[in-house]
PDB file of N, CA and C in Angstrom:
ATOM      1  N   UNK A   1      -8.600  12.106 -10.729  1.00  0.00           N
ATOM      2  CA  UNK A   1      -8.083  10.770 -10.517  1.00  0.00           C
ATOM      3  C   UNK A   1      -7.952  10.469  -9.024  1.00  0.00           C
ATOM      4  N   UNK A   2      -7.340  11.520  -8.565  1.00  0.00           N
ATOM      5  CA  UNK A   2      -7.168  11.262  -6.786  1.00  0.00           C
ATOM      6  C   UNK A   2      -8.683  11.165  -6.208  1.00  0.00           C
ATOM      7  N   UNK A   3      -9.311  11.829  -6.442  1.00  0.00           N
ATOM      8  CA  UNK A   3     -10.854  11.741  -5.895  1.00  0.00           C
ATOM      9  C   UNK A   3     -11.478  10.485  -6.166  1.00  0.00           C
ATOM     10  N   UNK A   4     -11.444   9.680  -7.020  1.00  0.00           N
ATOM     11  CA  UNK A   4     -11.970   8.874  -7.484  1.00  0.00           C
ATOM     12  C   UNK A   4     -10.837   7.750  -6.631  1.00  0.00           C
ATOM     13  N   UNK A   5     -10.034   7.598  -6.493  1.00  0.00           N
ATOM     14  CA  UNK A   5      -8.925   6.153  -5.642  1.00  0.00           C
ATOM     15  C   UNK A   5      -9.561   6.841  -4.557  1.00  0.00           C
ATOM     16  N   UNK A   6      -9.452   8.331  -3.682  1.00  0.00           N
ATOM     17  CA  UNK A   6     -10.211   7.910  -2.312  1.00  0.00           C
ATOM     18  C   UNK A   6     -11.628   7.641  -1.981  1.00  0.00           C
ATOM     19  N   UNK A   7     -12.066   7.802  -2.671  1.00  0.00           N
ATOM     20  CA  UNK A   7     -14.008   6.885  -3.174  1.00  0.00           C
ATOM     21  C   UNK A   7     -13.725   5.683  -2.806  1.00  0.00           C
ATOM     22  N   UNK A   8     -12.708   5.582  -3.610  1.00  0.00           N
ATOM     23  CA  UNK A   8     -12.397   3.540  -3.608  1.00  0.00           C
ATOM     24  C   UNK A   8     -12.329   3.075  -2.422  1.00  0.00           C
ATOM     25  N   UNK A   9     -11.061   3.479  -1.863  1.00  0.00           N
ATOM     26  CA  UNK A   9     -10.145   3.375  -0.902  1.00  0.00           C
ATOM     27  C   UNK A   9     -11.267   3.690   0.162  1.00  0.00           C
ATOM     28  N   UNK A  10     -12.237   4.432   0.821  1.00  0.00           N
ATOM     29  CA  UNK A  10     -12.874   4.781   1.601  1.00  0.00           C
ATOM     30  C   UNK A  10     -14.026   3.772   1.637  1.00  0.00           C
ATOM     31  N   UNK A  11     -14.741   3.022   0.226  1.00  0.00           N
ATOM     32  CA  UNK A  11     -15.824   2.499   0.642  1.00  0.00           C
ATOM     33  C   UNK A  11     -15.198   0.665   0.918  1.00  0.00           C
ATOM     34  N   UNK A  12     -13.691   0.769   0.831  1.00  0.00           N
ATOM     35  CA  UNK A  12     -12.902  -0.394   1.190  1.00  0.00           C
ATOM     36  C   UNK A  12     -13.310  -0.742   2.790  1.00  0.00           C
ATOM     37  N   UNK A  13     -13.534  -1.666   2.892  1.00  0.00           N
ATOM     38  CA  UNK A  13     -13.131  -1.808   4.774  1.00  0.00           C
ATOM     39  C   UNK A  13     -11.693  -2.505   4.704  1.00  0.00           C
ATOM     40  N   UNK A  14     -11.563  -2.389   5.848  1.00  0.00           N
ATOM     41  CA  UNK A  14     -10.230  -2.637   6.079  1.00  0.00           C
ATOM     42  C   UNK A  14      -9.175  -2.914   5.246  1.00  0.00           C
ATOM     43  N   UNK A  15      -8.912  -1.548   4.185  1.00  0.00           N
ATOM     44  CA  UNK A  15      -7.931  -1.431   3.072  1.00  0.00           C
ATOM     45  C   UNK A  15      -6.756  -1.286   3.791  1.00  0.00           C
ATOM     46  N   UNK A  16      -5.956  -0.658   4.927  1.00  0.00           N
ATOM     47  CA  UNK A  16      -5.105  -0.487   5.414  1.00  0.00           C
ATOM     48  C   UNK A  16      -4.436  -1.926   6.262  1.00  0.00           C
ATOM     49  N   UNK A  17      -5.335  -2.961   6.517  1.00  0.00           N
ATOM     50  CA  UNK A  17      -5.196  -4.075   7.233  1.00  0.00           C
ATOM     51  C   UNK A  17      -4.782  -5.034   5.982  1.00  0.00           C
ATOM     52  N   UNK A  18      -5.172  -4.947   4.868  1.00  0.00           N
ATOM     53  CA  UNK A  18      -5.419  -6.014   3.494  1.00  0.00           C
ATOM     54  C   UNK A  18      -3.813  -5.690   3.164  1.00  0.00           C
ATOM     55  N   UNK A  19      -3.792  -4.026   3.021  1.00  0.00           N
ATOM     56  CA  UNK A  19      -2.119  -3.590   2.312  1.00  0.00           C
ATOM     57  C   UNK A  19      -1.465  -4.255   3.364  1.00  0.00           C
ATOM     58  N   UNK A  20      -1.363  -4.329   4.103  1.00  0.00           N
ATOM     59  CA  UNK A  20      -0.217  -4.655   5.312  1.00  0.00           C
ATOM     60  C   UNK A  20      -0.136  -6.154   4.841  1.00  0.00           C
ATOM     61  N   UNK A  21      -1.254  -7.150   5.322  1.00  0.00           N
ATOM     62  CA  UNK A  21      -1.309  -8.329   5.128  1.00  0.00           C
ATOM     63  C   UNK A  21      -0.660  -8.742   3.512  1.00  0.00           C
ATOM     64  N   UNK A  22      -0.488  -8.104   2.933  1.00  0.00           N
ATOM     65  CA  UNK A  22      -0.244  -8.429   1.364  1.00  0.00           C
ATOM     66  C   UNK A  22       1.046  -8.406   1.625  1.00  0.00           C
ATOM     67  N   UNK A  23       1.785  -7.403   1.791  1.00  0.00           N
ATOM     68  CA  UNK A  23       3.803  -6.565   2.287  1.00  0.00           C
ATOM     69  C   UNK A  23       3.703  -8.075   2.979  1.00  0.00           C
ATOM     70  N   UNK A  24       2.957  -8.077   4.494  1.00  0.00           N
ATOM     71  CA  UNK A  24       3.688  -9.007   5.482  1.00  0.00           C
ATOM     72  C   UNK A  24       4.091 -10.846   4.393  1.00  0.00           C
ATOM     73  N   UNK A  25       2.813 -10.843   4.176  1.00  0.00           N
ATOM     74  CA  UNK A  25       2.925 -12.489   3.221  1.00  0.00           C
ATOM     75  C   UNK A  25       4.414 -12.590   2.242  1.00  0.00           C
ATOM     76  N   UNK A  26       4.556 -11.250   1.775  1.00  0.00           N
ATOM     77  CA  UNK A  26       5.323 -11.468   0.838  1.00  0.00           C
ATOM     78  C   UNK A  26       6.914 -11.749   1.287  1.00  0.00           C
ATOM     79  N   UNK A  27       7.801 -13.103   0.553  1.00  0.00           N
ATOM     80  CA  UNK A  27       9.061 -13.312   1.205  1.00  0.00           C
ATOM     81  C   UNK A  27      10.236 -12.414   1.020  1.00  0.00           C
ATOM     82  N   UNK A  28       9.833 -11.491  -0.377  1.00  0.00           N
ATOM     83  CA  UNK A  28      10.991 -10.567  -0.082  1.00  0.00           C
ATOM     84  C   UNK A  28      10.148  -9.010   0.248  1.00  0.00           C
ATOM     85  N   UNK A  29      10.978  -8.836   0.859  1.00  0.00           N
ATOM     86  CA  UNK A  29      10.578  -7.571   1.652  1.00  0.00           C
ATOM     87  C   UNK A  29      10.558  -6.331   1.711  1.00  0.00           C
ATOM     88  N   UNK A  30      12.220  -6.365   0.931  1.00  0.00           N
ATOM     89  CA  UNK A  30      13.085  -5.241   0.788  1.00  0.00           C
ATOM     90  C   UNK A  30      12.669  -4.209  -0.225  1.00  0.00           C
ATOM     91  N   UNK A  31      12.916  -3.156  -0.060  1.00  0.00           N
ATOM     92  CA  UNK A  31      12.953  -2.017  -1.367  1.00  0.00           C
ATOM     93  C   UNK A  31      14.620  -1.496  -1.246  1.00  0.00           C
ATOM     94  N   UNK A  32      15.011  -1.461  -2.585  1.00  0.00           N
ATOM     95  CA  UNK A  32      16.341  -0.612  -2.763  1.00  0.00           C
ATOM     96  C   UNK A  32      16.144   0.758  -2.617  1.00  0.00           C
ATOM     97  N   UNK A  33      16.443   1.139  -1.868  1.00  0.00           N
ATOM     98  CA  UNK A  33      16.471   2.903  -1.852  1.00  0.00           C
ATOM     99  C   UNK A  33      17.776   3.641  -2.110  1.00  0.00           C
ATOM    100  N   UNK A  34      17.509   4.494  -3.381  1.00  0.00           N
ATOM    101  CA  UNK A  34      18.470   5.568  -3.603  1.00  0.00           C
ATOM    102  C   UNK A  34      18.349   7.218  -3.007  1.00  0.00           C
ATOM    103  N   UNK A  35      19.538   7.030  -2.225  1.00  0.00           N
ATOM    104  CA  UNK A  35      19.608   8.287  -1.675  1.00  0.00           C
ATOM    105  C   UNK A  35      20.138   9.402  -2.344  1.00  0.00           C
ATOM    106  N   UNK A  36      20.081  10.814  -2.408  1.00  0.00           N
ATOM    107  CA  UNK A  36      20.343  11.688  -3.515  1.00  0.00           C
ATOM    108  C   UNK A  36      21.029  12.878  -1.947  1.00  0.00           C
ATOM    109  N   UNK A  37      21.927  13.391  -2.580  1.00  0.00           N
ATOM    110  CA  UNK A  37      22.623  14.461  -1.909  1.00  0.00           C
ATOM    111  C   UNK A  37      22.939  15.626  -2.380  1.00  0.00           C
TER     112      UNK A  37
END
């Protein structure tokens, strides 16, 4: 399965510029994070 998403992901151009641009557009932003101790 992993071999096959970095196939994907590799014959993508600028997949790392697209993810960003997608996060940045979006109005909420936030993730809740649970911390564990």
């Amino acid at each position: 399965m992993l071999s096959i998403e970095n196939e994907f992901i590799s014959t993508m151009e600028n997949f790392n510029g697209k993810v960003i641009d997608k996060f940045a557009a979006k109005k909420e932003r936030r993730i809740e994070l649970t911390y564990k101790k």
